[in-house]
Protein backbone atom coordinates (compact mmCIF):
# COMPACT_ATOMS: atom_id res chain seq x y z
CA UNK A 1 -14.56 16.25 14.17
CA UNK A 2 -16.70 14.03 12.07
CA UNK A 3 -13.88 12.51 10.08
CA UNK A 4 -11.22 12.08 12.56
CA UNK A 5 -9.62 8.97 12.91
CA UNK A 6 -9.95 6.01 15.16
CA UNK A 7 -7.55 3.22 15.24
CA UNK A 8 -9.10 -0.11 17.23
CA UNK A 9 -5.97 -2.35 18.51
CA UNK A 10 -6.41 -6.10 19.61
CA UNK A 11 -3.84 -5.92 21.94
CA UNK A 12 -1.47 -8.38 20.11
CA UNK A 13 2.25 -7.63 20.45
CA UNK A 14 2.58 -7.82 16.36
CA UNK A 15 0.53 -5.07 15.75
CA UNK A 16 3.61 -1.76 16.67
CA UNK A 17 5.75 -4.01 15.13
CA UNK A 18 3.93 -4.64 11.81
CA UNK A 19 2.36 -1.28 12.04
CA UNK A 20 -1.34 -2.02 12.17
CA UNK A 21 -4.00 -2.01 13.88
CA UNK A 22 -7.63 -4.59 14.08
CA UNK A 23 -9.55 -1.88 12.34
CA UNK A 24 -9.54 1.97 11.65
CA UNK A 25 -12.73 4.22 11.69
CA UNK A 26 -12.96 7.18 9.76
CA UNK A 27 -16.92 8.90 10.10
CA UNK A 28 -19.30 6.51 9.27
CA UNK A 29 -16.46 3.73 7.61
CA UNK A 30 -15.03 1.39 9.55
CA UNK A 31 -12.30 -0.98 7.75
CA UNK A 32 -11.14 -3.89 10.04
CA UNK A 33 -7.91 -5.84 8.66
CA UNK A 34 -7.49 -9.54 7.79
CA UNK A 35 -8.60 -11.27 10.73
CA UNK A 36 -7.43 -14.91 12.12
CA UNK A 37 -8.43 -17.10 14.65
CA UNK A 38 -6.80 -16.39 17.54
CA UNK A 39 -7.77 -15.75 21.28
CA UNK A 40 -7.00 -13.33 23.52
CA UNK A 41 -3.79 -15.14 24.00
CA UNK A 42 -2.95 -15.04 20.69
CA UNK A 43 -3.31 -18.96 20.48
CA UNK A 44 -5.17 -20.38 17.18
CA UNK A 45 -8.47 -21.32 18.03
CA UNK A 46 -9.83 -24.63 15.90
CA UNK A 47 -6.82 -25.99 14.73
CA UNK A 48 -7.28 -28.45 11.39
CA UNK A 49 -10.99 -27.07 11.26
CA UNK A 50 -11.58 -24.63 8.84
CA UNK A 51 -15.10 -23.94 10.06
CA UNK A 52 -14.00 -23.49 13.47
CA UNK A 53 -11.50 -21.47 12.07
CA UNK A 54 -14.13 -18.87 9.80
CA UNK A 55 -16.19 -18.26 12.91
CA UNK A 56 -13.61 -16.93 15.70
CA UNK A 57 -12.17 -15.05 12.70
CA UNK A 58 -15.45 -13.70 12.33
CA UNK A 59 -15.69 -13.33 16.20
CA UNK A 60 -12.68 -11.53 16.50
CA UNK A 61 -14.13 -9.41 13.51
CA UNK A 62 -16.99 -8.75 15.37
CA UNK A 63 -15.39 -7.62 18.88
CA UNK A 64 -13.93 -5.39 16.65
CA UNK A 65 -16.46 -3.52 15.17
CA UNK A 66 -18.26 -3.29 18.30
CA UNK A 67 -15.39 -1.22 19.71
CA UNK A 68 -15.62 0.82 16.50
CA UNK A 69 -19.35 1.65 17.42
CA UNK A 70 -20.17 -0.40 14.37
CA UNK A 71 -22.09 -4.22 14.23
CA UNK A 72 -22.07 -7.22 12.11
CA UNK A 73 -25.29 -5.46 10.28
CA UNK A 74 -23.61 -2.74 9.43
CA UNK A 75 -20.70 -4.80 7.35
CA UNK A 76 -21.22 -4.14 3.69
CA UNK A 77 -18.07 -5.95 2.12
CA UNK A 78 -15.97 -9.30 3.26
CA UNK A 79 -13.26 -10.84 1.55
CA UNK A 80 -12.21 -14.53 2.80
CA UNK A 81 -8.33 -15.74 2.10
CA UNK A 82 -8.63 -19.68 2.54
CA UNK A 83 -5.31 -22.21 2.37
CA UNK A 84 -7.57 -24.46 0.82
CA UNK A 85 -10.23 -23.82 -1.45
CA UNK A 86 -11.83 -27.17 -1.20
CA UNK A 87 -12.78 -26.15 2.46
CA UNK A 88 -15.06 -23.07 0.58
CA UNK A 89 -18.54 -24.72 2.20
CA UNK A 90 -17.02 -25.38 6.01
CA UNK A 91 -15.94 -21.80 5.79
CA UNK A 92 -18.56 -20.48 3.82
CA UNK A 93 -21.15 -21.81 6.04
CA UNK A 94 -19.48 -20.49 8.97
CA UNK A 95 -19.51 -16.97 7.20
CA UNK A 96 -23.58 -17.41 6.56
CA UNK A 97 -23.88 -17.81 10.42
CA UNK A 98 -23.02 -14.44 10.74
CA UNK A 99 -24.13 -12.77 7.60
CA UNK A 100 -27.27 -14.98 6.62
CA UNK A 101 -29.89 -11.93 6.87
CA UNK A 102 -26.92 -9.27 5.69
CA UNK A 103 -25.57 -10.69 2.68
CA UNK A 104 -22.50 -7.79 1.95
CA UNK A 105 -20.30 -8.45 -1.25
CA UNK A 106 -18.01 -11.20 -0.36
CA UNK A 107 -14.70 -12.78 -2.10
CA UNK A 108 -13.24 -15.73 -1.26
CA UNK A 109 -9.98 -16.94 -2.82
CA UNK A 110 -7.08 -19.27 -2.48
CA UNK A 111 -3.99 -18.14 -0.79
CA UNK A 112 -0.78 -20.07 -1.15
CA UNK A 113 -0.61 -19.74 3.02
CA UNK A 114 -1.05 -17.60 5.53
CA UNK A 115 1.49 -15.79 8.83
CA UNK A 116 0.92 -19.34 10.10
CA UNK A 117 0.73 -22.73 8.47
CA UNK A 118 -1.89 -23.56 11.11
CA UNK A 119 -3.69 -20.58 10.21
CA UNK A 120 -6.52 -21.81 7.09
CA UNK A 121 -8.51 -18.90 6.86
CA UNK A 122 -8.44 -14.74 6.85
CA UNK A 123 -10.89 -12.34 6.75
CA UNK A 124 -11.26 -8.83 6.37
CA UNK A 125 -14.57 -6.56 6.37
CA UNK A 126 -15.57 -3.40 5.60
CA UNK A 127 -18.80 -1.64 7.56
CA UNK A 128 -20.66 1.47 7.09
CA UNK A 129 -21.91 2.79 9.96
CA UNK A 130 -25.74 5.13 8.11
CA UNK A 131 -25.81 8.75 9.34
């Protein structure tokens, strides 16, 4: 079944309570949700540092696709939920590590906070995987 539907967990204890999951893959779309920067633990990673912050997000984002079947090259749309958006170039820097060559669409916007007040940034991505 082409279409049938894959749910990707992290593992994190929230995620049966909040009913979610990391990302869901239905045929060649793959949707992961807003992503933090947390380890394996659960512990934020980069605490006070934005940029830090943007790239285990996008680490996390990535270790998620790749469990999807999907890659970083294969993400056509991020959006980026920042506490602050004064800290747009730390975070958007961190994002260009990753997407430099790829360029999807991108938003970034100014949240009034996030699950956690150490928490400074959140993003989600979108990846379609060609036939």
């Amino acid at each position: 079944m082409p279409n049938a539907r894959k749910n990707i967990s992290s593992g994190t204890p929230w995620e049966p309570v909040v009913g979610y999951c990391r990302a869901v893959r239905i045929g060649p779309y793959v949707h992961v949700a807003g992503t933090t920067a947390t380890d394996a633990d659960g512990k934020i990673v980069g605490e006070g540092d934005p940029q830090t912050q943007a790239r285990q997000a996008l680490k996390n984002i990535q270790s998620a696709l790749e469990k999807a079947g999907a890659t970083m090259k294969d993400v056509v749309r991020t959006r980026i939920f920042v506490t602050n958006i004064a800290d747009w170039e730390k975070i958007g820097r961190a994002h260009g590590e990753f997407f430099r060559d790829i360029r999807p669409a991108s938003t970034m916007v100014q949240v009034t906070a996030l699950v956690d007040p150490k928490m400074l940034v959140e993003i989600e991505a979108d990846a379609y995987i060609g036939e």
